[in-house]
C-alpha atoms as a PDB file:
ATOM      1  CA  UNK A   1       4.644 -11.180  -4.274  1.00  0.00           C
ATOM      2  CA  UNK A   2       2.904  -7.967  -3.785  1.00  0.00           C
ATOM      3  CA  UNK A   3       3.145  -5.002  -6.532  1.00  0.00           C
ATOM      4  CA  UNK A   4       3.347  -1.407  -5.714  1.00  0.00           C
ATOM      5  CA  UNK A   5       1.618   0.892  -8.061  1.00  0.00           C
ATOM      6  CA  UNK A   6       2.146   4.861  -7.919  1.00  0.00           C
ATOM      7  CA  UNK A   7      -1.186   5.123 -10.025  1.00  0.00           C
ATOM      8  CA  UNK A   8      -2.643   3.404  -7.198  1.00  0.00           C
ATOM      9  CA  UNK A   9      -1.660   6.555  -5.134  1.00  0.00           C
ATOM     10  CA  UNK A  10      -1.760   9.451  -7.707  1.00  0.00           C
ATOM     11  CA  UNK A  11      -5.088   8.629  -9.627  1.00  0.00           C
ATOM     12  CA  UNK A  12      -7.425   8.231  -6.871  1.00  0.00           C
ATOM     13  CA  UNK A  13      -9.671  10.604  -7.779  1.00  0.00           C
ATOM     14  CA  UNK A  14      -9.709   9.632 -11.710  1.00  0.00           C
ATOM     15  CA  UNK A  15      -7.213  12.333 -12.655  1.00  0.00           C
ATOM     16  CA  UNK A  16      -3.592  11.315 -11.858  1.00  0.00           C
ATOM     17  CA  UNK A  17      -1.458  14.145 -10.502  1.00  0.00           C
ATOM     18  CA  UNK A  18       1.808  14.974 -11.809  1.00  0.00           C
ATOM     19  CA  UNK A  19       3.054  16.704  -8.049  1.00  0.00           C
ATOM     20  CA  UNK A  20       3.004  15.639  -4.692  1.00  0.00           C
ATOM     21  CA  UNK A  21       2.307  18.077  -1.298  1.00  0.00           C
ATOM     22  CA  UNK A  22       3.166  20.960  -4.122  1.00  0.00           C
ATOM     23  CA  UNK A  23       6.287  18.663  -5.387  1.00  0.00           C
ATOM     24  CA  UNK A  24       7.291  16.849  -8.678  1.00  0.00           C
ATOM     25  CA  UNK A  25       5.658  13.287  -8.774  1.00  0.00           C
ATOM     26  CA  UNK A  26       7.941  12.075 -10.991  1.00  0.00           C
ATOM     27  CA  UNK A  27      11.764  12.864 -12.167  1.00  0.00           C
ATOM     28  CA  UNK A  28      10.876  11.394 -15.673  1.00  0.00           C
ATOM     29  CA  UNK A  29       8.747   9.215 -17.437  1.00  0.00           C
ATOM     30  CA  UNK A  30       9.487   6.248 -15.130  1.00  0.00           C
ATOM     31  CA  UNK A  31      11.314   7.527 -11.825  1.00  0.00           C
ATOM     32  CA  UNK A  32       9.305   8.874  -8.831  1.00  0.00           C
ATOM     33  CA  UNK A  33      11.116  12.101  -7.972  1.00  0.00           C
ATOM     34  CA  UNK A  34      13.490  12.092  -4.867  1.00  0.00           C
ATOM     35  CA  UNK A  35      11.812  15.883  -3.580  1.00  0.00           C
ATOM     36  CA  UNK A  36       8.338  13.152  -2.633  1.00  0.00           C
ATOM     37  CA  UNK A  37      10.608  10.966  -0.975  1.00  0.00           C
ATOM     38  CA  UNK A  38       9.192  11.729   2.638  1.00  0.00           C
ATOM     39  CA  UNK A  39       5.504  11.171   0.658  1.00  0.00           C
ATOM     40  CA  UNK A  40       6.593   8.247  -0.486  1.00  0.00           C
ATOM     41  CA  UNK A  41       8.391   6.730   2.510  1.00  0.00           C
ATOM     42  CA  UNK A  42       5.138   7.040   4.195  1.00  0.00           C
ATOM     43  CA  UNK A  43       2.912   5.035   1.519  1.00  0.00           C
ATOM     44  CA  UNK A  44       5.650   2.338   1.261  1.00  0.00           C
ATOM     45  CA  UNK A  45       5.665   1.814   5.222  1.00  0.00           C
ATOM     46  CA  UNK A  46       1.782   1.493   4.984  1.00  0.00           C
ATOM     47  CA  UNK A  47       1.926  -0.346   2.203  1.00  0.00           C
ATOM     48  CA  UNK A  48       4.389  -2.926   4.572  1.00  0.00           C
ATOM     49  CA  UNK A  49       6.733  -3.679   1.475  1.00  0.00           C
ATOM     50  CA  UNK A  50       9.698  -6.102   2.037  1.00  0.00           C
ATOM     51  CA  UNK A  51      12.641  -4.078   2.628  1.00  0.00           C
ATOM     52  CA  UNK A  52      15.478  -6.310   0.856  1.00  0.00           C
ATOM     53  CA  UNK A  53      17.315  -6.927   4.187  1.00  0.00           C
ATOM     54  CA  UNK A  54      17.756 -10.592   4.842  1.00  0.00           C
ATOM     55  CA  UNK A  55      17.139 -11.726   8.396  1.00  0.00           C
ATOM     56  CA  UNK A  56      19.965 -13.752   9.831  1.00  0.00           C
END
């Protein structure tokens, strides 16, 4: 099974950053923010994570 990390995306440079494209990162201590949902839908589809959908 393959992990996703945010830290992986948001502490590339050593600092981590708490916004996104000028955004909120994060909605609170543990949930990424829904306004870096478009951000985030783009690392997930090159990250190629499952999507939960069973194929018949």
């Amino acid at each position: 099974m393959r992990r996703f990390h945010p830290s992986g995306v948001l502490c590339r440079t050593g600092a981590c950053s708490a916004t996104i494209e000028g955004r909120p990162a994060y909605f609170d201590n543990n949930h990424l923010a829904a306004s870096a949902s478009e951000f985030w839908s783009r690392i997930f589809d090159d990250f190629d994570l499952p999507t939960g959908r069973h194929e018949p």
